[in-house]
Protein backbone atom coordinates (compact mmCIF):
# COMPACT_ATOMS: atom_id res chain seq x y z
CA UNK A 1 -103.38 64.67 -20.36
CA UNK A 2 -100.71 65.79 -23.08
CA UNK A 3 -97.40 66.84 -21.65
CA UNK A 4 -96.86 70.31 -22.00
CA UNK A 5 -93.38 71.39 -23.75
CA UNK A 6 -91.28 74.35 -23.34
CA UNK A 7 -90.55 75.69 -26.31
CA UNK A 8 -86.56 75.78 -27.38
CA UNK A 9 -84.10 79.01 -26.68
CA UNK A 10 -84.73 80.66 -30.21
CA UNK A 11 -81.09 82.45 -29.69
CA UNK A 12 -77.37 81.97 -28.62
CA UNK A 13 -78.49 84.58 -26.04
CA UNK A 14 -81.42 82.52 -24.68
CA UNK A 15 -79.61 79.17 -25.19
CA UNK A 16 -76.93 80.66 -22.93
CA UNK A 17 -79.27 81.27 -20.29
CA UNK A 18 -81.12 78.18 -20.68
CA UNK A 19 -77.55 76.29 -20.37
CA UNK A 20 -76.42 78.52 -16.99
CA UNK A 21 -79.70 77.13 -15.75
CA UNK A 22 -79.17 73.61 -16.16
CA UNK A 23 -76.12 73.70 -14.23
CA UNK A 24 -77.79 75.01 -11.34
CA UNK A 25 -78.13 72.11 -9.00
CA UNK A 26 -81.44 70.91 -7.64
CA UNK A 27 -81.45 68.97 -4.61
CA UNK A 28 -79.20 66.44 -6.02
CA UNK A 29 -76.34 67.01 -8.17
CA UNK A 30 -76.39 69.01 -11.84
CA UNK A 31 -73.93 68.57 -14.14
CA UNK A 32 -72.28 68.84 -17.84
CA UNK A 33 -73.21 65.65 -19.76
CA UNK A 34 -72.60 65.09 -23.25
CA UNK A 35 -74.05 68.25 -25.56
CA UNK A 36 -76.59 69.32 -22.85
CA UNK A 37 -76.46 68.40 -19.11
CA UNK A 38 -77.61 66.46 -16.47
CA UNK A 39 -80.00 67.40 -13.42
CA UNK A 40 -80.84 65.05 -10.59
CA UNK A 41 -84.27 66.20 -8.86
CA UNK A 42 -84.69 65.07 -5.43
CA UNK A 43 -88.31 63.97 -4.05
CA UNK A 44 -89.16 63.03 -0.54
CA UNK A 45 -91.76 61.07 -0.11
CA UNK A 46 -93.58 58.99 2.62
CA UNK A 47 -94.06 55.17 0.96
CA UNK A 48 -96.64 53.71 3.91
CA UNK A 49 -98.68 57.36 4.46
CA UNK A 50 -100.75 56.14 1.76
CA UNK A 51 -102.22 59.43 1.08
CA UNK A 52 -99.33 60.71 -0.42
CA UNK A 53 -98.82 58.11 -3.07
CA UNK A 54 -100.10 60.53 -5.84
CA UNK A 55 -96.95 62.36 -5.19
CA UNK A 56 -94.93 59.50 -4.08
CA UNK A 57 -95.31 55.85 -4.05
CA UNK A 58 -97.51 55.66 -6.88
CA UNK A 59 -96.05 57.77 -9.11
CA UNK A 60 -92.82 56.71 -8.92
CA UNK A 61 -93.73 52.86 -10.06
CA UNK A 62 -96.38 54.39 -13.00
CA UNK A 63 -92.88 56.60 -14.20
CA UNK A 64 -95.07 59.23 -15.15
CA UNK A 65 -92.66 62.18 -13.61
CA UNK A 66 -89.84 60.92 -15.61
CA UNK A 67 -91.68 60.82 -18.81
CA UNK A 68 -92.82 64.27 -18.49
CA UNK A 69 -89.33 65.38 -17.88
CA UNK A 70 -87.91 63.51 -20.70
CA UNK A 71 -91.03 65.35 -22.32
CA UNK A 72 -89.77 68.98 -21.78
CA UNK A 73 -87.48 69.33 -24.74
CA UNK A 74 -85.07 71.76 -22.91
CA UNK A 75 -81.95 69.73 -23.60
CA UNK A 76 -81.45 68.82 -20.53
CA UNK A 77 -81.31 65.07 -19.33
CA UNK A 78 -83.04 64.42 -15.99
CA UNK A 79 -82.89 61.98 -13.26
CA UNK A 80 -84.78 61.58 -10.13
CA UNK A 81 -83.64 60.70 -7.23
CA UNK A 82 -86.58 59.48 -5.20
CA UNK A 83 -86.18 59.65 -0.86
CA UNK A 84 -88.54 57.64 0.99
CA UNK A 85 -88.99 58.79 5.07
CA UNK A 86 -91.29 57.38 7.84
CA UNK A 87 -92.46 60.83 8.84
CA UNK A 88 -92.57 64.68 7.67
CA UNK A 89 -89.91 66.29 10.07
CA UNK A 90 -86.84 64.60 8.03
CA UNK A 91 -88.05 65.81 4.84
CA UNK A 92 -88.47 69.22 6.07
CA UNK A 93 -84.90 68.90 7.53
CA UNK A 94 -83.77 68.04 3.93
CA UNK A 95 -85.71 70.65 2.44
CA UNK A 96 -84.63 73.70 4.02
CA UNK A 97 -80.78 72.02 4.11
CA UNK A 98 -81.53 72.75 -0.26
CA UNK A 99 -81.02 68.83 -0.09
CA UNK A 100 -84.80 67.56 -1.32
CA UNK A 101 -86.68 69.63 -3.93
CA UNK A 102 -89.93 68.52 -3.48
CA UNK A 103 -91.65 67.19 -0.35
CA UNK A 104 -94.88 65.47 0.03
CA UNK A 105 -96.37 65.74 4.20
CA UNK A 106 -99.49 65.82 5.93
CA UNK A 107 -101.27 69.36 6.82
CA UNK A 108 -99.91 69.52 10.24
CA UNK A 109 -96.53 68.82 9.36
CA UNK A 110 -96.62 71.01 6.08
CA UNK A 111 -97.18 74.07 8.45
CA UNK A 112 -94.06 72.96 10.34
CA UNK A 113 -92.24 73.35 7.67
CA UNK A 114 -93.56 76.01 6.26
CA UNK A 115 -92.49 77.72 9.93
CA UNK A 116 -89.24 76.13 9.40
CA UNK A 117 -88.73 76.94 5.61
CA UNK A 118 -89.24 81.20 7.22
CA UNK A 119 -86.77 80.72 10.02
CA UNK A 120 -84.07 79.90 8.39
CA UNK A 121 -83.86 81.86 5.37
CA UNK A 122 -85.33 78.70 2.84
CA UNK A 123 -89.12 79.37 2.08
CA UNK A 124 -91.16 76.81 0.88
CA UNK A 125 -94.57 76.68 -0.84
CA UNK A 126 -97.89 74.30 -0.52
CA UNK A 127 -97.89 73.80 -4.31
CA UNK A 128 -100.77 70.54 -4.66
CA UNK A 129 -102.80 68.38 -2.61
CA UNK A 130 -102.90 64.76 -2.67
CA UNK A 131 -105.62 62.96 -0.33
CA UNK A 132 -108.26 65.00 2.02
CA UNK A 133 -111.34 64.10 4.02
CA UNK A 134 -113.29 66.86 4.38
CA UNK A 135 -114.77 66.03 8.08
CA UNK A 136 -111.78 64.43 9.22
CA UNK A 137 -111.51 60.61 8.69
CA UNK A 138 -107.69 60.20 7.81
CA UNK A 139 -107.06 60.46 11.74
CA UNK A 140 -108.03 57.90 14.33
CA UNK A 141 -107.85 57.01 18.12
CA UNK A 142 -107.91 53.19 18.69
CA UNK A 143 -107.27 50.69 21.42
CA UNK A 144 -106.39 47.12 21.79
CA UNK A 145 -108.48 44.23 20.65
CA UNK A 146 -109.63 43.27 24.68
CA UNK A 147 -109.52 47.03 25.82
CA UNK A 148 -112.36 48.03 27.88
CA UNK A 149 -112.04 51.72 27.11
CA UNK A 150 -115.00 52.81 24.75
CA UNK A 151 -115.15 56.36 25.21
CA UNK A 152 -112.83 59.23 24.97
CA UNK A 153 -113.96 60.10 28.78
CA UNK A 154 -112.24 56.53 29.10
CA UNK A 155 -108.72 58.16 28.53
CA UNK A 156 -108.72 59.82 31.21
CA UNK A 157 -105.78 59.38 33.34
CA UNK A 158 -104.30 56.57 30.66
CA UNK A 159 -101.41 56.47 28.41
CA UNK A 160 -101.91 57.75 24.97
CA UNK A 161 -99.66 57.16 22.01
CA UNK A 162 -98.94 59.88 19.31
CA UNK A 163 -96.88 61.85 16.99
CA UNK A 164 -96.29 64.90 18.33
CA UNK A 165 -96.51 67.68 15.76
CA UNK A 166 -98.85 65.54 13.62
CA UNK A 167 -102.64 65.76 12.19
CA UNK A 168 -103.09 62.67 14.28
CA UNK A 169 -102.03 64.65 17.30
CA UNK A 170 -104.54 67.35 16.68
CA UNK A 171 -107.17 64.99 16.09
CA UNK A 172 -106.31 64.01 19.74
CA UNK A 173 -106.15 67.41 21.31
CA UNK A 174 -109.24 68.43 19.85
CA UNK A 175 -111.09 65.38 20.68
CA UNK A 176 -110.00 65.87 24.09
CA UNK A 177 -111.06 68.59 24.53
CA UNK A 178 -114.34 68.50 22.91
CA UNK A 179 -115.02 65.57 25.65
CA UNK A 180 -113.74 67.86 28.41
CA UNK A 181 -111.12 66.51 29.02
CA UNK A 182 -107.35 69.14 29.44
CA UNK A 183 -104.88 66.97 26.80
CA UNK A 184 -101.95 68.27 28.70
CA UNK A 185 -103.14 67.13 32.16
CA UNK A 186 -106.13 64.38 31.48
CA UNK A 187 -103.66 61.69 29.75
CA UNK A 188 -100.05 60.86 29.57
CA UNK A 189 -99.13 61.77 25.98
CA UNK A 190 -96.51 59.32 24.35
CA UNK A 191 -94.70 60.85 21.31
CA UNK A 192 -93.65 57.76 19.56
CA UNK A 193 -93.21 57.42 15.93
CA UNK A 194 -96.57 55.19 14.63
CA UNK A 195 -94.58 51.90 14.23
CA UNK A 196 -93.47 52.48 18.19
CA UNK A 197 -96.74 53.45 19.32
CA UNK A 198 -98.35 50.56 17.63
CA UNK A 199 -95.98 48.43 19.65
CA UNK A 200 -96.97 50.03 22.46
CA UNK A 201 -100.37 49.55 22.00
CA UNK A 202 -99.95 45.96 21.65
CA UNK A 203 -97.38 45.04 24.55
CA UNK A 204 -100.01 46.90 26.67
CA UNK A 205 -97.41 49.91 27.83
CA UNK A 206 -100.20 52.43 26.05
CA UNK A 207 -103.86 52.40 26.25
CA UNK A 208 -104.91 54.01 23.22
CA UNK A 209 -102.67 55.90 19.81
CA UNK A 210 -103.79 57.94 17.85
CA UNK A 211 -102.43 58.03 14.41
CA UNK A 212 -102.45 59.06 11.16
CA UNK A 213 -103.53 56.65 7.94
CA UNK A 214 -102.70 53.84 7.22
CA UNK A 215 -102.10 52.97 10.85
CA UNK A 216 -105.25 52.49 12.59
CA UNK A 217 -106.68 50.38 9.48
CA UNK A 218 -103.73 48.05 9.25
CA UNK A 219 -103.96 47.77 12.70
CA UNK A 220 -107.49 46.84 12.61
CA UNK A 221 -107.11 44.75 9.62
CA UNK A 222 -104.67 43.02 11.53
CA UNK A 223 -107.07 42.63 14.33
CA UNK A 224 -104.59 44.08 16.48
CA UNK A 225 -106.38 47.06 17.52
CA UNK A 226 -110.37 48.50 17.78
CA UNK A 227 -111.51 51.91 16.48
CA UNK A 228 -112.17 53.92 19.74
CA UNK A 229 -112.89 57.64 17.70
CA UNK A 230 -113.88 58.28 14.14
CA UNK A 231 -111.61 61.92 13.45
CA UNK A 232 -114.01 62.79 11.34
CA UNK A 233 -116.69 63.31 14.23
CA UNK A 234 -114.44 67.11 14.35
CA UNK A 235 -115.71 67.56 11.06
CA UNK A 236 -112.56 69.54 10.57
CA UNK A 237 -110.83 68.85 6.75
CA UNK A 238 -107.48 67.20 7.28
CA UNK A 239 -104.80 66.28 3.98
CA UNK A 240 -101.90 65.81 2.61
CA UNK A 241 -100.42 68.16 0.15
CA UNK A 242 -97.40 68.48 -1.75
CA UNK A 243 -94.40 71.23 -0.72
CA UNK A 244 -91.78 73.05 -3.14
CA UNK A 245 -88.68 75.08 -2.16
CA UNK A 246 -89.21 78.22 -2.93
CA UNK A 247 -85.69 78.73 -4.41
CA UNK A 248 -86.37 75.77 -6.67
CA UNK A 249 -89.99 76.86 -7.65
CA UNK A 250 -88.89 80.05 -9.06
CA UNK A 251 -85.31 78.50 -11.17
CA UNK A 252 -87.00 75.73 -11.83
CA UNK A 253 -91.10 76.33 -13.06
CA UNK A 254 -91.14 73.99 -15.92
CA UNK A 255 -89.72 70.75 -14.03
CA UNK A 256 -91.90 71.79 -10.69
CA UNK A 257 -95.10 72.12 -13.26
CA UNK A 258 -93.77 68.66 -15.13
CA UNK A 259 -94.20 66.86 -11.86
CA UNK A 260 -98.15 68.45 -11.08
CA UNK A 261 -99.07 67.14 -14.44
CA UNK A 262 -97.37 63.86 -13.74
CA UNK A 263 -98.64 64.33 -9.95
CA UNK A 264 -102.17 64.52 -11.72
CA UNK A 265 -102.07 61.60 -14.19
CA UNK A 266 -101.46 59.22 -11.26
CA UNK A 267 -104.45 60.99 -9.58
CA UNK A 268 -106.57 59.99 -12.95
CA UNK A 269 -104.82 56.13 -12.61
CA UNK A 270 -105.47 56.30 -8.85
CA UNK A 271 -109.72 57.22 -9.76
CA UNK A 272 -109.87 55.10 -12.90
CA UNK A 273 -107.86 51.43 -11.48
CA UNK A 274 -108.66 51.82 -7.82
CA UNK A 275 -107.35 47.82 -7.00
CA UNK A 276 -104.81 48.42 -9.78
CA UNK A 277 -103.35 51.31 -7.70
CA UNK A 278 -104.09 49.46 -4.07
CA UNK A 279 -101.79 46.52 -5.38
CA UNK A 280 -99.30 48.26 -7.13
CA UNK A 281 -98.81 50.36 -3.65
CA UNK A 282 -99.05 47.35 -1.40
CA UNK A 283 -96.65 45.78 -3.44
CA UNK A 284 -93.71 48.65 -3.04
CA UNK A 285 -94.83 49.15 0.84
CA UNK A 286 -95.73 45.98 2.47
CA UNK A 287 -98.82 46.91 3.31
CA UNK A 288 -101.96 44.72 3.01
CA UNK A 289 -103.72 45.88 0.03
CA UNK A 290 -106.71 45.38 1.80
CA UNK A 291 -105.93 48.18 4.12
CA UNK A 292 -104.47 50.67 1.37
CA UNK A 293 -107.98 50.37 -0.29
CA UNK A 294 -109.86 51.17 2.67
CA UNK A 295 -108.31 54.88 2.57
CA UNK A 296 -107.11 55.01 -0.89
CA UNK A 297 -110.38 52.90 -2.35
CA UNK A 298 -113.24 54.03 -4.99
CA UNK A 299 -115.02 55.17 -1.90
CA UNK A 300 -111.93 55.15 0.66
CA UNK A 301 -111.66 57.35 3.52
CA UNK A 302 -109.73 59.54 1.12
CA UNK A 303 -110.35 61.95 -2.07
CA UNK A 304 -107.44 62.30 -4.12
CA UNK A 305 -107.13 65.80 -6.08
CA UNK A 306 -104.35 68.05 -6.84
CA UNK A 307 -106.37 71.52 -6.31
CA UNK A 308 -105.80 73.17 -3.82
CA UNK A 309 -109.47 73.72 -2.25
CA UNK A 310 -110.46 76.84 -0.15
CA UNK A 311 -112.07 74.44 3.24
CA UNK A 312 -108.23 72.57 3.11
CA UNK A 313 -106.48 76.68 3.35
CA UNK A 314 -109.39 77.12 5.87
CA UNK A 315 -108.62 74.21 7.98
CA UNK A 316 -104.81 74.69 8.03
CA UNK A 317 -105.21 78.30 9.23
CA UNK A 318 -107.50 76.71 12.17
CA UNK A 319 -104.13 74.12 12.54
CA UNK A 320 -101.96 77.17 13.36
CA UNK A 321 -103.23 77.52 16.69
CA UNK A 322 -102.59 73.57 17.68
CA UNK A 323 -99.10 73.42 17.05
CA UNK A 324 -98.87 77.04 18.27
CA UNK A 325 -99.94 76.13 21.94
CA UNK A 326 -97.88 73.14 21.73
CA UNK A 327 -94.88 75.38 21.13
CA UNK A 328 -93.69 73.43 18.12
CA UNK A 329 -94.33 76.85 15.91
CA UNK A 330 -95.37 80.45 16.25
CA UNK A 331 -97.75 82.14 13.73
CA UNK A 332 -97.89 80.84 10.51
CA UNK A 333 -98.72 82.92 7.64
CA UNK A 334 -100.94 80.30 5.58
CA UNK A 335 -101.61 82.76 2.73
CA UNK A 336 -98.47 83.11 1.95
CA UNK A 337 -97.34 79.52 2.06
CA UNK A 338 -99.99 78.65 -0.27
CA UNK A 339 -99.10 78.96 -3.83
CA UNK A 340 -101.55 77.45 -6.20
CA UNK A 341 -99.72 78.82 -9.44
CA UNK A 342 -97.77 76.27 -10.26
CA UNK A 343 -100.70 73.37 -10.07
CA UNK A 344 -102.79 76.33 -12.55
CA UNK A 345 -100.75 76.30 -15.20
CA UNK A 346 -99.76 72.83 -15.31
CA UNK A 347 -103.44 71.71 -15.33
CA UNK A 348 -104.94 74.33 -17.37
CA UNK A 349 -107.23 76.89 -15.77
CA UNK A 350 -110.82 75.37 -17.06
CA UNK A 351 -108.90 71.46 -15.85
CA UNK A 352 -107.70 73.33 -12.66
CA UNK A 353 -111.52 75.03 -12.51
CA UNK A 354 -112.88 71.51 -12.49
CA UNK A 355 -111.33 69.40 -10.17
CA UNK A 356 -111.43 72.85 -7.64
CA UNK A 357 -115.52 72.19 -7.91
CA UNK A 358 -115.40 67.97 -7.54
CA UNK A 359 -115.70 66.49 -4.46
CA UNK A 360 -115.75 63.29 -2.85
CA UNK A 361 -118.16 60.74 -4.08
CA UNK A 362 -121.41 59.93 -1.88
CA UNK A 363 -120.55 57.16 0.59
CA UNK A 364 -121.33 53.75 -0.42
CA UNK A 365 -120.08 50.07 0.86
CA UNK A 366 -117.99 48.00 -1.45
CA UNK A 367 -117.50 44.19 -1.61
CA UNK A 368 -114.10 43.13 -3.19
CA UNK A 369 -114.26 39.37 -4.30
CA UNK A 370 -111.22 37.71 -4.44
CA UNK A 371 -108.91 37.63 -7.45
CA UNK A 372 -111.31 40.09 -8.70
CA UNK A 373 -109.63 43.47 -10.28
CA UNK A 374 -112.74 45.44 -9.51
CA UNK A 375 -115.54 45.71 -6.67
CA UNK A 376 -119.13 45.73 -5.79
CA UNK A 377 -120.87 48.76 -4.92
CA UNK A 378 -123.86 48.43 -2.24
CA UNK A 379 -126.12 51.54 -1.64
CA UNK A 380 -127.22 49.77 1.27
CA UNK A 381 -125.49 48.14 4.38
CA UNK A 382 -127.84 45.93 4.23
CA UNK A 383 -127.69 45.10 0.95
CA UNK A 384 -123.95 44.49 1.41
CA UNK A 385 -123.84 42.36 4.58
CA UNK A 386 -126.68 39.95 2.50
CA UNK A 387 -124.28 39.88 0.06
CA UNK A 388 -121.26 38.85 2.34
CA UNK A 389 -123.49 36.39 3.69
CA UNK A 390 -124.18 34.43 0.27
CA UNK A 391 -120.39 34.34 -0.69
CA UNK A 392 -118.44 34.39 2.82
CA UNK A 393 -115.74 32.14 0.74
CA UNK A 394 -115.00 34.66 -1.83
CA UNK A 395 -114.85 37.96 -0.39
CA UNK A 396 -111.54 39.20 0.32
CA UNK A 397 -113.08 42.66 2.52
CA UNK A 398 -116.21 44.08 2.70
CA UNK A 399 -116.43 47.52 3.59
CA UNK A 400 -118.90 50.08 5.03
CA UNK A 401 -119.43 53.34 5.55
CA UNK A 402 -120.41 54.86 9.08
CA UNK A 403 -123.59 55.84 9.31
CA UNK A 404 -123.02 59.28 10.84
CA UNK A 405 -119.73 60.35 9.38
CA UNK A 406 -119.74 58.29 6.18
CA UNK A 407 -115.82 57.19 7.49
CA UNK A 408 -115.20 53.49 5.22
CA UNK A 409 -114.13 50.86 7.92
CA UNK A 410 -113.51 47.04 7.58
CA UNK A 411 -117.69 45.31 7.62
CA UNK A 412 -116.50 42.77 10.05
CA UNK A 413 -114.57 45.41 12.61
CA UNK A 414 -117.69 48.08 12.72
CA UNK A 415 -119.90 48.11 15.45
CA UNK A 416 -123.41 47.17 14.00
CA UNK A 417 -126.86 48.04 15.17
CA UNK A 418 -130.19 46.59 14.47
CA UNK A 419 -133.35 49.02 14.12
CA UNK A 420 -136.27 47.38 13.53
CA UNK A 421 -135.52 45.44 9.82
CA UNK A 422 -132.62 48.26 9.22
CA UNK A 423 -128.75 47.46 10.22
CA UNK A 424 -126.28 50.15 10.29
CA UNK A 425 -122.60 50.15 10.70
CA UNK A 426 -120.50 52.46 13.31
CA UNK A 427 -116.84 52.86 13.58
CA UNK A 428 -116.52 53.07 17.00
CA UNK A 429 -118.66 51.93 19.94
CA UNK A 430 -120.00 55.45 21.37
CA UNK A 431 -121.44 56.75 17.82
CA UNK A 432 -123.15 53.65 17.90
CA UNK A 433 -124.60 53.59 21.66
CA UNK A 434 -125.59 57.88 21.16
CA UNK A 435 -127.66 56.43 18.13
CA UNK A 436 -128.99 53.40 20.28
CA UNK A 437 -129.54 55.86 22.66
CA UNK A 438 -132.04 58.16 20.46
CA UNK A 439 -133.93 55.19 18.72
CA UNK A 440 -136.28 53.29 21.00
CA UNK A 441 -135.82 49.45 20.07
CA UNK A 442 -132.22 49.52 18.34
CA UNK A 443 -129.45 47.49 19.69
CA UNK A 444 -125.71 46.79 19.54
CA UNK A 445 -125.32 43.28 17.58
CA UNK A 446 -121.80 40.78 16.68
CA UNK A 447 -121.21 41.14 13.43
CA UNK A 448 -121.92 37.44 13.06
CA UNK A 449 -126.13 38.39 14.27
CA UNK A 450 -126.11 41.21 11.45
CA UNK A 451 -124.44 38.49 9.22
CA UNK A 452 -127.78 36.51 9.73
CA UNK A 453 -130.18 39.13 10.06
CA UNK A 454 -129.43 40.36 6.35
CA UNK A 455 -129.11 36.42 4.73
C-alpha cells in the first residue's frame, strides 16, 4: 500500500502553523532540530501478547511506522520511541499521564482505560484492531500436566489463577457461571500477573489459570500444563485493538493515520509470510515460535485485521458489565470510545470496506516440517495425523483444529476420539467426553493409538 503524503503548507501563514505544531510534544519529547524539528512518538506495546504484534512487536522489527513517517513530507523529523509492558494497566497509566501516544491492549483492558482515559480529564479512542476470535479462543483455563481436574465443575472449591481486569478473567467468570458455579464464592481467585500464575500452576500452589494468549499454548507446548476449557465454547468475540489519546488524535491525524497504514502493512506481512512473521516475533520475545504460530499462524487461533468490526463493538459493550460487577469500572460508553475515522482514511474507504467484510479463514490443520519456511494444509484430521505418522522425524508441530469450536491446538496435546474409521481432535477433555457421550461406539484414544489408527 503507497504511503499517503500530506501535502506541504502552500504559505508563510500555513507553514507557521505547521511549525507551532511540530513543537507540540507527543508523548516523548519535540523539539527544534536543524531547519525543521524533531518529534519523538511514544508506543506502548505488549512484546509476548502475541496478538498485538501488528501494532507492536512486529512492526517495530519490519520498520514500517518509521518509513511512513519519514514518508509524510511535513518537515518534520520523527523518532519513535517504542515501550514494551507485560500487561495493559501500565500503558494506560502512561497514557492518560500524556506520557505514551499510542497503546496497543486487549478488549477488557481497552475498556479500562477507556474508563480511566474519562476520569481523569485524558480521553482516549479504540482507533484499530489487531487479532480477534470471533467465538472466543484467545482465552483459556488450563491445569497441570498430572491434574485430575477435567471439568469446570472440578474448580469448585480450588485455587484459580488470573489477571484480574483481563479478557482471560472474563473468560473465567463467564465460564463459571455458565457451569453453575458463583466465581466469587465457588473458587479462590488468584490475581497474579500470567508469568506468576504460571508459576503457580506449576509449584502446585494453584489448581488451574486462566490466561490470556500466548500463555496457555506455551505452557502446553512446554508440556507444562493441559487445556482444561476452550474460551471459545462462550462463543463471545474477544481482541485486541489499538488505543490513541484523544489529545494526540486530534493535533496529530497525519502521524496517528501514518501508523494504521504502517499498522496494516504488517497485517498484509503477517497474512502473506505467516513462519516469516512467527520467527521474526519469537526471535524479539523468546517465545517458541512454535507457540506464536499456533495463535498468530495461517489458520491460528487468531485473525489479524485492522477494521474495526461491528460483533468486536458488540462484544465489548457485553464486557462492560464484567468489569462493572467486579468494581474495576462503572459504565462505559463504548460508542463513544470507538473511533473508526482514523483507520478510514488511512486505508481508503473501498480498502477499509473490504477487510470490514473478510473474516477468518475456514479451520484447517497444518503440518510445519522442519527448516521448512512454509506449511502443509490438511482438510482432514485424519489426513494430517497419517501424515505425522509417515514423517514423525521431520515435523516440527502439527496442529489441529477442535472439532466443535474450530480453536488450533498442538496435534499431540488434543484429546482425540475414534468414531468408527473417523478421528477427531478436542482441546479439552469434556468437549470430547459430551461428543463421546452422543455417538454410540466413539472413544477417548492416546494420541500415540490415533497416531496408528491413521498410518
Amino acid at each position: 500500500m503507497k504511503p499517503k503524503r500530506t501535502a506541504l503548507p502552500a504559505t508563510a501563514s500555513a507553514a507557521a502553523v505547521a511549525l507551532l505544531l511540530s513543537l507540540t510534544a507527543c508523548g516523548g519529547d519535540a523539539s527544534a532540530g536543524g531547519d525543521g524539528s524533531t518529534v519523538t512518538v511514544t508506543v506502548g506495546y505488549q512484546s509476548r501478547t502475541i496478538n498485538t504484534v501488528t501494532a507492536g512487536t512486529l512492526l517495530r522489527s519490519l520498520g514500517h511506522f518509521e518509513r511512513q513517517l519519514n514518508a509524510l513530507g511535513d518537515g518534520v523529523t520523527y523518532k519513535v520511541d517504542w515501550q514494551d509492558y507485560a500487561t495493559g494497566a501500565p500503558i494506560t497509566a502512561q497514557m492518560t499521564a500524556g506520557k505514551i501516544d499510542i497503546g496497543s491492549m486487549g478488549d477488557f483492558p481497552l475498556l479500562i482505560n477507556a474508563a480511566r482515559g474519562k476520569q481523569l480529564g485524558k480521553p482516549t479512542r479504540l482507533v484499530s484492531v489487531t487479532g480477534y476470535n470471533l467465538r472466543g479462543g484467545l482465552n483459556t483455563i488450563v491445569t497441570a500436566p498430572g491434574s485430575s481436574l477435567t471439568s469446570l465443575e472440578d474448580l469448585k472449591g480450588k485455587k484459580v489463577s488470573t489477571s484480574v481486569g483481563s479478557a482471560a478473567d472474563g473468560t473465567l467468570v463467564r465460564a463459571l457461571q455458565r457451569a453453575g458455579l458463583d466465581p466469587a464464592k465457588d473458587i479462590e481467585k488468584l490475581n497474579q500477573q500470567p508469568a506468576v500464575g504460571a508459576s503457580a500452576l506449576s509449584s502446585g500452589s494453584a489448581d488451574a489459570l486462566s490466561q490470556f494468549v500466548a500463555w496457555p499454548g506455551l505452557l502446553a507446548h512446554q508440556g507444562k500444563a493441559k487445556a482444561l476449557y476452550d474460551g471459545a465454547r462462550l462463543d463471545l468475540p474477544t481482541f485486541h485493538g489499538v488505543t490513541a489519546r484523544e489529545d494526540f488524535a486530534e493535533e496529530r491525524p497525519a502521524v496517528l493515520e501514518a501508523f494504521l497504514r504502517a499498522q496494516a502493512q504488517a497485517t498484509d506481512y503477517l497474512d502473506a509470510h505467516p513462519v516469516a512473521a512467527a520467527e521474526k516475533v519469537a526471535k524479539a520475545t523468546g517465545l517458541p515460535a512454535e507457540a506464536v504460530y499456533l495463535y498468530n499462524g495461517a489458520q491460528g487461533i487468531a485473525t489479524f485485521d485492522p477494521a474495526i468490526k461491528p460483533q468486536l463493538v458488540a462484544a465489548l459493550k457485553k464486557d462492560v458489565s464484567i468489569l462493572r460487577d467486579a468494581k474495576l469500572t462503572g459504565d462505559v460508553d463504548v460508542d463513544a470510545f470507538v473511533d473508526d475515522r482514523y483507520v478510514k482514511r488511512a486505508l481508503g474507504p473501498a480498502a477499509y470496506a473490504d477487510r470490514l467484510a473478510a473474516g477468518p479463514p475456514k479451520p484447517a490443520g497444518e503440518v510445519w516440517p522442519k527448516g521448512a519456511s512454509k506449511t502443509l494444509s490438511f482438510t482432514s484430521p485424519g489426513a494430517l495425523l497419517k501424515h505425522v505418522a509417515a514423517h514423525r522425524d521431520e515435523v516440527r508441530a502439527a496442529y489441529v483444529p477442535d472439532a466443535t469450536t474450530g480453536t488450533l491446538w498442538f496435534a499431540d496435546r488434543s484429546v482425540w476420539v475414534a468414531d468408527g474409521a473417523g478421528l477427531l481432535p478436542f482441546l479439552a477433555p469434556e468437549t470430547a467426553r459430551e461428543y463421546v457421550a452422543g455417538h454410540g461406539g466413539a472413544r477417548v484414544v492416546p494420541y500415540a493409538e490415533a497416531l496408528e489408527r491413521a498410518s
